[in-house]
N, C-alpha and C. Protein backbone atom coordinates (compact mmCIF):
# COMPACT_ATOMS: atom_id res chain seq x y z
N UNK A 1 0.86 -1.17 0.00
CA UNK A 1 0.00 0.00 0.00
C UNK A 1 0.90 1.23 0.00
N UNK A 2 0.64 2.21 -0.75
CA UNK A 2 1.37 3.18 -1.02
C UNK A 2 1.30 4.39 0.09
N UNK A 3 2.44 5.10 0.61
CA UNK A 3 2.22 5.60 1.73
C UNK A 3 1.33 6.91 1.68
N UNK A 4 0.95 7.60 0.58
CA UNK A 4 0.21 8.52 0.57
C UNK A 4 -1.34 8.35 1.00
N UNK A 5 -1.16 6.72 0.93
CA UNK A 5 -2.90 6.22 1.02
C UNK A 5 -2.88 6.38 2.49
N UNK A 6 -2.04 5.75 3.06
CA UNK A 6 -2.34 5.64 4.64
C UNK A 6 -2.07 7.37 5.02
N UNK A 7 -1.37 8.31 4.72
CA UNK A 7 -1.76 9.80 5.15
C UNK A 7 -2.99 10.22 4.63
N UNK A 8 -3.43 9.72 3.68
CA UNK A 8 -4.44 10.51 3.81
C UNK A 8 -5.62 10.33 4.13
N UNK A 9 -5.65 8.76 4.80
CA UNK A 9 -6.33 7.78 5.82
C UNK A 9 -6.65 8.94 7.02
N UNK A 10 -5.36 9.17 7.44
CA UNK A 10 -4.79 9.77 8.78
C UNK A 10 -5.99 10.89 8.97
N UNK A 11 -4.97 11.63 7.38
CA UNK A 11 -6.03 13.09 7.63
C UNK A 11 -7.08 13.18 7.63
N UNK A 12 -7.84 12.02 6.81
CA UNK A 12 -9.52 11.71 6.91
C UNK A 12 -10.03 11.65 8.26
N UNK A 13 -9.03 11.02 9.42
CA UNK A 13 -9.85 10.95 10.19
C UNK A 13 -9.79 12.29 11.84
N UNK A 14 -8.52 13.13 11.40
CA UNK A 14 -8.79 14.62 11.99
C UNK A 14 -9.23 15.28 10.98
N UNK A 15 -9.59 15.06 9.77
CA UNK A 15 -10.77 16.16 9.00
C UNK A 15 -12.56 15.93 9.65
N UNK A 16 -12.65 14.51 10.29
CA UNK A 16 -14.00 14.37 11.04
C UNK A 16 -13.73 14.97 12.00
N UNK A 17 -13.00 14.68 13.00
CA UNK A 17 -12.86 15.26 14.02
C UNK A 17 -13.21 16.87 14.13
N UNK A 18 -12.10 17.47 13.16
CA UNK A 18 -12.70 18.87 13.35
C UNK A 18 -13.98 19.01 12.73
N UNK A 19 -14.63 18.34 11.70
CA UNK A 19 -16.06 19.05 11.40
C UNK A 19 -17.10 18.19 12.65
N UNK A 20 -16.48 17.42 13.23
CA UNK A 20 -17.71 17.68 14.24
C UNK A 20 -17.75 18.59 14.93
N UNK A 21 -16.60 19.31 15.29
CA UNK A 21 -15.83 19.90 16.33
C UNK A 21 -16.77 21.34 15.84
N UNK A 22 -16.76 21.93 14.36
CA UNK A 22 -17.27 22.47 13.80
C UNK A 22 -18.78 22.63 13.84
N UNK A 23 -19.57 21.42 13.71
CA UNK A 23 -20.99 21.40 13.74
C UNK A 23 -21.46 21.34 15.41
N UNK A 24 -20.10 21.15 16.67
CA UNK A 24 -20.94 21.36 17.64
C UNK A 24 -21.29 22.95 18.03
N UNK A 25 -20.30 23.79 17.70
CA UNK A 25 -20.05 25.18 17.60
C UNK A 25 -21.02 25.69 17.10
N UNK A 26 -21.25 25.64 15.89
CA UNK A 26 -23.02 25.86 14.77
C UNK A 26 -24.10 25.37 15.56
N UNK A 27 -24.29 24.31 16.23
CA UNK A 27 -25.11 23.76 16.69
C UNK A 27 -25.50 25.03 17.93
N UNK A 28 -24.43 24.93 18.92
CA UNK A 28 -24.39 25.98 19.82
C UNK A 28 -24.90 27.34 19.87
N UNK A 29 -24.24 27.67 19.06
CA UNK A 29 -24.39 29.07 17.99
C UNK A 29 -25.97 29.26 17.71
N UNK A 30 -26.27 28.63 17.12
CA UNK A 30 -27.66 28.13 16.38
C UNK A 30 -28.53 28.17 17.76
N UNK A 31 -28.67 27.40 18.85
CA UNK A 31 -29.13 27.47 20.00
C UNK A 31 -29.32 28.88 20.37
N UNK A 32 -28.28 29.28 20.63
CA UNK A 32 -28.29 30.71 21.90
C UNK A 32 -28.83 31.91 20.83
N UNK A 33 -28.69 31.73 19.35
CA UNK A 33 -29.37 32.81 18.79
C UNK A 33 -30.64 32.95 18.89
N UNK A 34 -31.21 31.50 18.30
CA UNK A 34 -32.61 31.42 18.56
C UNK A 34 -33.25 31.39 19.69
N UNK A 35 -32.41 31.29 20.74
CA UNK A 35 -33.13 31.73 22.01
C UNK A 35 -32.96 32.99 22.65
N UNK A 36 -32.16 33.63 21.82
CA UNK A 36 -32.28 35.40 21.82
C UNK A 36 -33.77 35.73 21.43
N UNK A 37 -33.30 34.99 20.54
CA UNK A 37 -34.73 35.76 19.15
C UNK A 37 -36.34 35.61 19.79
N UNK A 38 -36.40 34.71 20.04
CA UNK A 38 -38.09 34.16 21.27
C UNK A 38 -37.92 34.26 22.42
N UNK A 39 -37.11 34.73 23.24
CA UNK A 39 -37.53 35.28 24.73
C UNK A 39 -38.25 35.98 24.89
N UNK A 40 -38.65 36.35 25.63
CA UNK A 40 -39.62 37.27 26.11
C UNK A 40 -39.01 38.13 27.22
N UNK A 41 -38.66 39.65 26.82
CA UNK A 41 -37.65 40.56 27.83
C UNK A 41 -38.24 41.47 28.42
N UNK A 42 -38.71 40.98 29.67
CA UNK A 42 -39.53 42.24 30.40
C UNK A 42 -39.15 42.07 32.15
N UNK A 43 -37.84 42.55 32.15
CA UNK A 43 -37.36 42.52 33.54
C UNK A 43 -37.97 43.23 34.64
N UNK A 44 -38.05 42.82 35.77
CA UNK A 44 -38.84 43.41 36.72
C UNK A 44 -37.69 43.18 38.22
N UNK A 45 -38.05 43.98 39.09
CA UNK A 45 -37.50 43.74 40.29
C UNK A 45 -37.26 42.00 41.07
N UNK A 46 -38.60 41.41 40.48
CA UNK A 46 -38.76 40.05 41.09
C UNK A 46 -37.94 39.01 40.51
N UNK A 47 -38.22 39.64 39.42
CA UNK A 47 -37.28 38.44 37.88
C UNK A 47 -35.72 38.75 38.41
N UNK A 48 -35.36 39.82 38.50
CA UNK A 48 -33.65 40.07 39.12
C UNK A 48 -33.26 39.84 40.30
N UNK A 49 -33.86 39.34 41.71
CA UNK A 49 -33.64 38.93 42.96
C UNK A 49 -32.95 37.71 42.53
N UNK A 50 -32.26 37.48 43.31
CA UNK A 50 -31.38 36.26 43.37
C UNK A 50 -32.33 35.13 43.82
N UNK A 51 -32.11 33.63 43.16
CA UNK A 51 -32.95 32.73 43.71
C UNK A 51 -32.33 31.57 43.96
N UNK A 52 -33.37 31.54 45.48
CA UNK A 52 -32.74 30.32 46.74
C UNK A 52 -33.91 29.59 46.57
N UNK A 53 -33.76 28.46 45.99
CA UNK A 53 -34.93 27.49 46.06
C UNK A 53 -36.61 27.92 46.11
N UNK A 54 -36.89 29.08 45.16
CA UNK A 54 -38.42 29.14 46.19
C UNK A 54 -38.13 30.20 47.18
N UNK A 55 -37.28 30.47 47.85
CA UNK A 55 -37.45 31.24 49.37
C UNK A 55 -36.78 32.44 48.98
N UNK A 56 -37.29 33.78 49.64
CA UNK A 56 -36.55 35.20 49.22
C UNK A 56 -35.69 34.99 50.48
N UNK A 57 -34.40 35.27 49.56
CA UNK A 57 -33.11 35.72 49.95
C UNK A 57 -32.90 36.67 51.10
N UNK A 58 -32.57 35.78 52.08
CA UNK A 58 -32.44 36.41 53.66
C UNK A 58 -30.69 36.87 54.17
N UNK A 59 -30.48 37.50 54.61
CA UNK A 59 -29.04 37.72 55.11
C UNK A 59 -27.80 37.77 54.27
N UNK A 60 -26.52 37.77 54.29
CA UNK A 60 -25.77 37.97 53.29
C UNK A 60 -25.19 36.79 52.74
N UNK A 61 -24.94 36.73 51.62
CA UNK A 61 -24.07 35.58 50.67
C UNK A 61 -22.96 34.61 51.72
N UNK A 62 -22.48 35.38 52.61
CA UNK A 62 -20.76 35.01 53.07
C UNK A 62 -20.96 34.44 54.21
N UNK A 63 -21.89 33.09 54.37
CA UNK A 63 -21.96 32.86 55.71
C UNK A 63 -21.35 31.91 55.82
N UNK A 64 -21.25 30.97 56.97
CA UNK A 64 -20.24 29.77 57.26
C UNK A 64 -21.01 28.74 57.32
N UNK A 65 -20.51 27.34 56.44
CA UNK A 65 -21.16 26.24 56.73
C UNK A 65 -19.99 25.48 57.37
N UNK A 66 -21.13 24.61 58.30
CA UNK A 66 -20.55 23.32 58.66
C UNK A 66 -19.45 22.71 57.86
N UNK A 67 -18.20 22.68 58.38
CA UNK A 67 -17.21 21.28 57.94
C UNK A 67 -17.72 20.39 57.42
N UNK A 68 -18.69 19.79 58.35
CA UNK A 68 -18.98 18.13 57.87
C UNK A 68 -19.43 18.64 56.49
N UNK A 69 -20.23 19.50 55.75
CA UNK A 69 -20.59 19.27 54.33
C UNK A 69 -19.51 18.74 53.62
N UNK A 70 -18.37 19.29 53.97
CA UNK A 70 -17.36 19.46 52.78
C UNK A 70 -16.66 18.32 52.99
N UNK A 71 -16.26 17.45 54.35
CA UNK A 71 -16.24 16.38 54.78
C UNK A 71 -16.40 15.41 54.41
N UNK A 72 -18.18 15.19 54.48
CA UNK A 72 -18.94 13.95 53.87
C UNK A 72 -18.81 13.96 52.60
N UNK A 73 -18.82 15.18 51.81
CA UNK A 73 -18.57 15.16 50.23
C UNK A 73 -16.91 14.96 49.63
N UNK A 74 -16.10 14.92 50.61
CA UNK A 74 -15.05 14.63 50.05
C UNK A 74 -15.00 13.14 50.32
N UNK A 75 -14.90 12.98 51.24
CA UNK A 75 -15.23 11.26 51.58
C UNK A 75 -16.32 10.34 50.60
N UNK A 76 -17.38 11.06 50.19
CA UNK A 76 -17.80 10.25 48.92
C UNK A 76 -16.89 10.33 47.73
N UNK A 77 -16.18 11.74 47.37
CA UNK A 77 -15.82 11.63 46.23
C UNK A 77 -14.36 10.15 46.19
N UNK A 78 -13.88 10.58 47.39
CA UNK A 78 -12.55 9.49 47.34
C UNK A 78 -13.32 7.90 46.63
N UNK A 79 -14.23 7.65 47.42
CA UNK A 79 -14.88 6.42 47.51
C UNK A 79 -15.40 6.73 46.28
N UNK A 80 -15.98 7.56 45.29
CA UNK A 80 -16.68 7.28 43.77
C UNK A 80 -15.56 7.33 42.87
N UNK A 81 -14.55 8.12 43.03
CA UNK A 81 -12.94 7.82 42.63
C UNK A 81 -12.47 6.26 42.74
N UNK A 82 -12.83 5.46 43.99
CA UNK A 82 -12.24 4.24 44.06
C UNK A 82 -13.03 3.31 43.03
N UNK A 83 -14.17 3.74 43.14
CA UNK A 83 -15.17 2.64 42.11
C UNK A 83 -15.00 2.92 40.58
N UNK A 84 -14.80 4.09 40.26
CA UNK A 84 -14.14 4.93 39.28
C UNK A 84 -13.00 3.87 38.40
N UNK A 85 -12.00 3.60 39.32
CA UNK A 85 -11.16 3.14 39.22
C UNK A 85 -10.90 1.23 38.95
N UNK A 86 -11.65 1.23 39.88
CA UNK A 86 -11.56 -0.63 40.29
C UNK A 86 -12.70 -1.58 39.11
N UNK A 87 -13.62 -0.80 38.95
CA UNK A 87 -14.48 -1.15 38.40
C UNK A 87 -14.03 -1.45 36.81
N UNK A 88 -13.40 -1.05 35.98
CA UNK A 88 -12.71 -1.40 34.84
C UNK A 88 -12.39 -2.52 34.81
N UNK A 89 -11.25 -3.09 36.19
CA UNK A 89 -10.47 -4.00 36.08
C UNK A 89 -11.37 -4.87 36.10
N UNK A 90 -11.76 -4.93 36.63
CA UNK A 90 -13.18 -6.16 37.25
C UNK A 90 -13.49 -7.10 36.20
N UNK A 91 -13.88 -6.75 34.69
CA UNK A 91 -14.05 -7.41 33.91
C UNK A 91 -13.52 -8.28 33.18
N UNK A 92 -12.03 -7.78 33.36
CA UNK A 92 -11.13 -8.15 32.04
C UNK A 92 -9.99 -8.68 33.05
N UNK A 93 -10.43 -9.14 34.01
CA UNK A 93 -9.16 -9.86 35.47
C UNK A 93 -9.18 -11.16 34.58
N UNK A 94 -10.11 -11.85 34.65
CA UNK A 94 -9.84 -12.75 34.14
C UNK A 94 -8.93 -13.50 32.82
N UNK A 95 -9.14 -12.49 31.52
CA UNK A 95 -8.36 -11.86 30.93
C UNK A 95 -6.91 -11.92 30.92
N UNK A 96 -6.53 -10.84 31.92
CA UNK A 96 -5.49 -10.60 32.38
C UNK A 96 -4.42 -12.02 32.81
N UNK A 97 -5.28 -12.65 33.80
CA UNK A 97 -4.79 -14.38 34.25
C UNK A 97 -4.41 -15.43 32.87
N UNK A 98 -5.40 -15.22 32.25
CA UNK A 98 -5.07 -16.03 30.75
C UNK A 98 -4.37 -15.73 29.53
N UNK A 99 -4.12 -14.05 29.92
CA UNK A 99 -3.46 -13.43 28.49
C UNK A 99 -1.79 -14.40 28.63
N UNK A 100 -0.85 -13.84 28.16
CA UNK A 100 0.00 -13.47 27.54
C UNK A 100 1.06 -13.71 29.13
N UNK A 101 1.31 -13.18 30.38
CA UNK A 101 1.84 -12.83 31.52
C UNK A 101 1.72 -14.16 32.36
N UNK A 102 0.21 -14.23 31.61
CA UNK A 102 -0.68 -16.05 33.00
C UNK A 102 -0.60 -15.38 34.18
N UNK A 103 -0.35 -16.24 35.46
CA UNK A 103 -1.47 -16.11 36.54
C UNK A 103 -0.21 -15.14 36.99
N UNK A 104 0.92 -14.53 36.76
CA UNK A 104 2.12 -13.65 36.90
C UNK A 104 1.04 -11.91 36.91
N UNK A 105 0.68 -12.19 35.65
CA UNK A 105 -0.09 -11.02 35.57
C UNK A 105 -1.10 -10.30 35.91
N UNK A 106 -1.66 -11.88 36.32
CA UNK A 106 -2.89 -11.38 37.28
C UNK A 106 -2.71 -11.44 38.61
N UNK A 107 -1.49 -12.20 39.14
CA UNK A 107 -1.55 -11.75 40.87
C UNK A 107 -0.73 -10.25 40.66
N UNK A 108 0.02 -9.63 39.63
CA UNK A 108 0.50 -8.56 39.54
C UNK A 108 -0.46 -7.23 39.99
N UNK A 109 -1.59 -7.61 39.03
CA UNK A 109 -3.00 -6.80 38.99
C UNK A 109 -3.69 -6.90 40.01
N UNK A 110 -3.77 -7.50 41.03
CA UNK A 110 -4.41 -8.27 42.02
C UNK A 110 -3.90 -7.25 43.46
N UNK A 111 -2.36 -7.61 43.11
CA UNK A 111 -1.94 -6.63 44.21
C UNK A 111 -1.68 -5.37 44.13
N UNK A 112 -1.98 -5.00 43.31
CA UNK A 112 -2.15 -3.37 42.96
C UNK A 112 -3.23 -3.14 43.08
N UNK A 113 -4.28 -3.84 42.90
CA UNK A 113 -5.71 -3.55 43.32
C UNK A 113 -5.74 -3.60 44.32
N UNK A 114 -5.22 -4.66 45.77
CA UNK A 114 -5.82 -4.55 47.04
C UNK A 114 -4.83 -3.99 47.51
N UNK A 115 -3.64 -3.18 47.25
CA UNK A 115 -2.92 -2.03 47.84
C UNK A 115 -3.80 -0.98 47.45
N UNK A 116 -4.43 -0.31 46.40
CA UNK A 116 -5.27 0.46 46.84
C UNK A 116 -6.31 0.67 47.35
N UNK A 117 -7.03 -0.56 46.84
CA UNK A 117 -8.21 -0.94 48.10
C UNK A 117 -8.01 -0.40 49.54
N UNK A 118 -6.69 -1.09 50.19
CA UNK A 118 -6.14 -0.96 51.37
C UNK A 118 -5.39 0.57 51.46
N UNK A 119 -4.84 0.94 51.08
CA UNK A 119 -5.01 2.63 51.14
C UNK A 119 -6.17 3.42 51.56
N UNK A 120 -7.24 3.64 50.56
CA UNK A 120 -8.38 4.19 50.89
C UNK A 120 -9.48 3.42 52.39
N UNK A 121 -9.07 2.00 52.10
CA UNK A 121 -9.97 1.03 53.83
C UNK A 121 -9.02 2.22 54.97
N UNK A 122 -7.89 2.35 55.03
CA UNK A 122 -7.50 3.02 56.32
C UNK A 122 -7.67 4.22 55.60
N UNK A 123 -8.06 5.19 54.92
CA UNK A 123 -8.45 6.49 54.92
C UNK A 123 -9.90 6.23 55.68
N UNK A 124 -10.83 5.60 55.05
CA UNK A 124 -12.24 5.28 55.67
C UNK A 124 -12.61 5.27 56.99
N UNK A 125 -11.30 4.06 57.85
CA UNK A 125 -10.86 4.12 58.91
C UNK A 125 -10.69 5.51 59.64
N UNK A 126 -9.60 5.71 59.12
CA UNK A 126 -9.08 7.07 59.95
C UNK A 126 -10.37 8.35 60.55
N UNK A 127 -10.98 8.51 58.83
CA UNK A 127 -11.98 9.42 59.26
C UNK A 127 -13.12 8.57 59.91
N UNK A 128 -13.45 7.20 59.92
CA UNK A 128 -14.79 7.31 61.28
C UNK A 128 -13.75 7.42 61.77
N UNK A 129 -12.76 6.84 62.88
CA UNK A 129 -12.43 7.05 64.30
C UNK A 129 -12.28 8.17 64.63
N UNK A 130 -12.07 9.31 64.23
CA UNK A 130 -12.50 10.91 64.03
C UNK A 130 -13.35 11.00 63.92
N UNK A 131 -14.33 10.57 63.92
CA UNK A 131 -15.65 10.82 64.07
C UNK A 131 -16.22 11.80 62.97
N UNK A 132 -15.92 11.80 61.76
CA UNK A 132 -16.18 13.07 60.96
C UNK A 132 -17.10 12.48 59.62
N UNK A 133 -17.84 10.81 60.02
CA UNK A 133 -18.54 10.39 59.36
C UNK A 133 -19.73 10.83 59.76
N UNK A 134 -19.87 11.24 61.32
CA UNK A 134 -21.12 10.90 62.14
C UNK A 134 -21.51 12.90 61.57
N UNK A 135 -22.88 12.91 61.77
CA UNK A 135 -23.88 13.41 60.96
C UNK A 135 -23.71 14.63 62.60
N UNK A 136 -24.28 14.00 63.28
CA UNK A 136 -24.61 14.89 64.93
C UNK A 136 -23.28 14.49 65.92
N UNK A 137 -22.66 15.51 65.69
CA UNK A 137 -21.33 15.55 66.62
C UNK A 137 -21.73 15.36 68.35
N UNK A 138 -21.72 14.58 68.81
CA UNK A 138 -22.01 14.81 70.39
C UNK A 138 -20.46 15.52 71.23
N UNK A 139 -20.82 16.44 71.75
CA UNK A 139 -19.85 17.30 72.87
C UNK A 139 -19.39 16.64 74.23
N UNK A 140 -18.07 16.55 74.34
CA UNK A 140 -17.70 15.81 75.27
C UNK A 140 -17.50 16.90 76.13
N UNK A 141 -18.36 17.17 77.52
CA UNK A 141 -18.59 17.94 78.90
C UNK A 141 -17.29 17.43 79.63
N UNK A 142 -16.45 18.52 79.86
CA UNK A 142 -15.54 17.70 81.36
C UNK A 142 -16.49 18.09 82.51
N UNK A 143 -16.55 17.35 83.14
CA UNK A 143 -17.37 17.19 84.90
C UNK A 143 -16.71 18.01 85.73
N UNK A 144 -16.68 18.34 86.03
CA UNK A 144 -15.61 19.61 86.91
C UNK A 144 -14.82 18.25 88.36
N UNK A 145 -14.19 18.39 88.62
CA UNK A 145 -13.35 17.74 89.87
C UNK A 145 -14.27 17.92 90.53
N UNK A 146 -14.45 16.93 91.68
CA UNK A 146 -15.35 16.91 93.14
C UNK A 146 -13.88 17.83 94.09
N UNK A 147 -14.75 18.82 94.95
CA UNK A 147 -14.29 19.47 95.94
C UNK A 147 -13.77 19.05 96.92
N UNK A 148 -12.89 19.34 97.22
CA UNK A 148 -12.41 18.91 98.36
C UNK A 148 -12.86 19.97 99.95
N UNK A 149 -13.63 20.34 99.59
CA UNK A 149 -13.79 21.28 101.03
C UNK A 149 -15.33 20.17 101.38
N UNK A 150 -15.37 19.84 102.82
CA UNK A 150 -16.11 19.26 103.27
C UNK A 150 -17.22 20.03 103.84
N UNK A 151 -18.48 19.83 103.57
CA UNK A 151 -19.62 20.54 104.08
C UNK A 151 -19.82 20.08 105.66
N UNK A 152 -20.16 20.72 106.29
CA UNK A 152 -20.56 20.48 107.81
C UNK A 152 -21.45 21.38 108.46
């Protein structure tokens, strides 16, 4: 096969690339005009308030939330990151055991999987025994010392 055939194989297939790349832009384009064109523009005080679910906007933007939000949501993301991750292998383990490497390749894969498994199990760890899974923090009261002055 003559090498001009396979370049211009090549280029055939970043000449699709950019005209999709092209027709998503038009597409876009095409969208936001025509939804210039049929809106309906009659701004009012109510239409420009900022909106909180349904509820008029009480107190200022800059207030403080709770830790735990940011907490519990990082702790899911690690854990949708892990499934993210593990879940690929899952299918094609078997695969892996029979390819080309044999069962070399798959206890290879095996222990790279439950080293990270085991990474993130003691992150999981760490944060409950910190307690920064639990939802309602309970406050630990010190009791004050019993007195030593005797009543009489």
């Amino acid at each position: 096969m003559p090498s001009f055939v396979a370049e211009n194989h090549e280029l055939m297939q970043y000449a699709a690339a950019f005209g999709l790349l092209v027709l998503a832009v038009l597409v876009v384009a095409a969208m936001l005009g025509l939804s210039r064109l049929v809106q309906n523009r009659q701004p009012n005080p109510d239409k420009l308030k900022t909106y909180e679910c349904g509820e008029d906007p009480f107190g200022s933007g800059w207030m403080r939330f709770n830790i735990r939000f940011y907490m519990v949501a990082l702790v899911f993301v690690l854990f949708d990151v892990e499934l993210a991750l593990v879940f690929p292998v899952a299918p094609i383990f078997r695969e892996l055991t029979q390819g080309p490497g044999g069962f070399h390749t798959g206890l290879v894969v095996f222990g790279e999987l439950f080293f990270f498994v085991a990474v993130l199990f003691l992150g999981l760890v760490y944060v409950w025994r910190k307690g920064d899974l639990g939802w309602a923090r309970t406050l630990k009261l010190e009791t004050p010392p019993p007195s030593d002055s005797k009543q009489g």
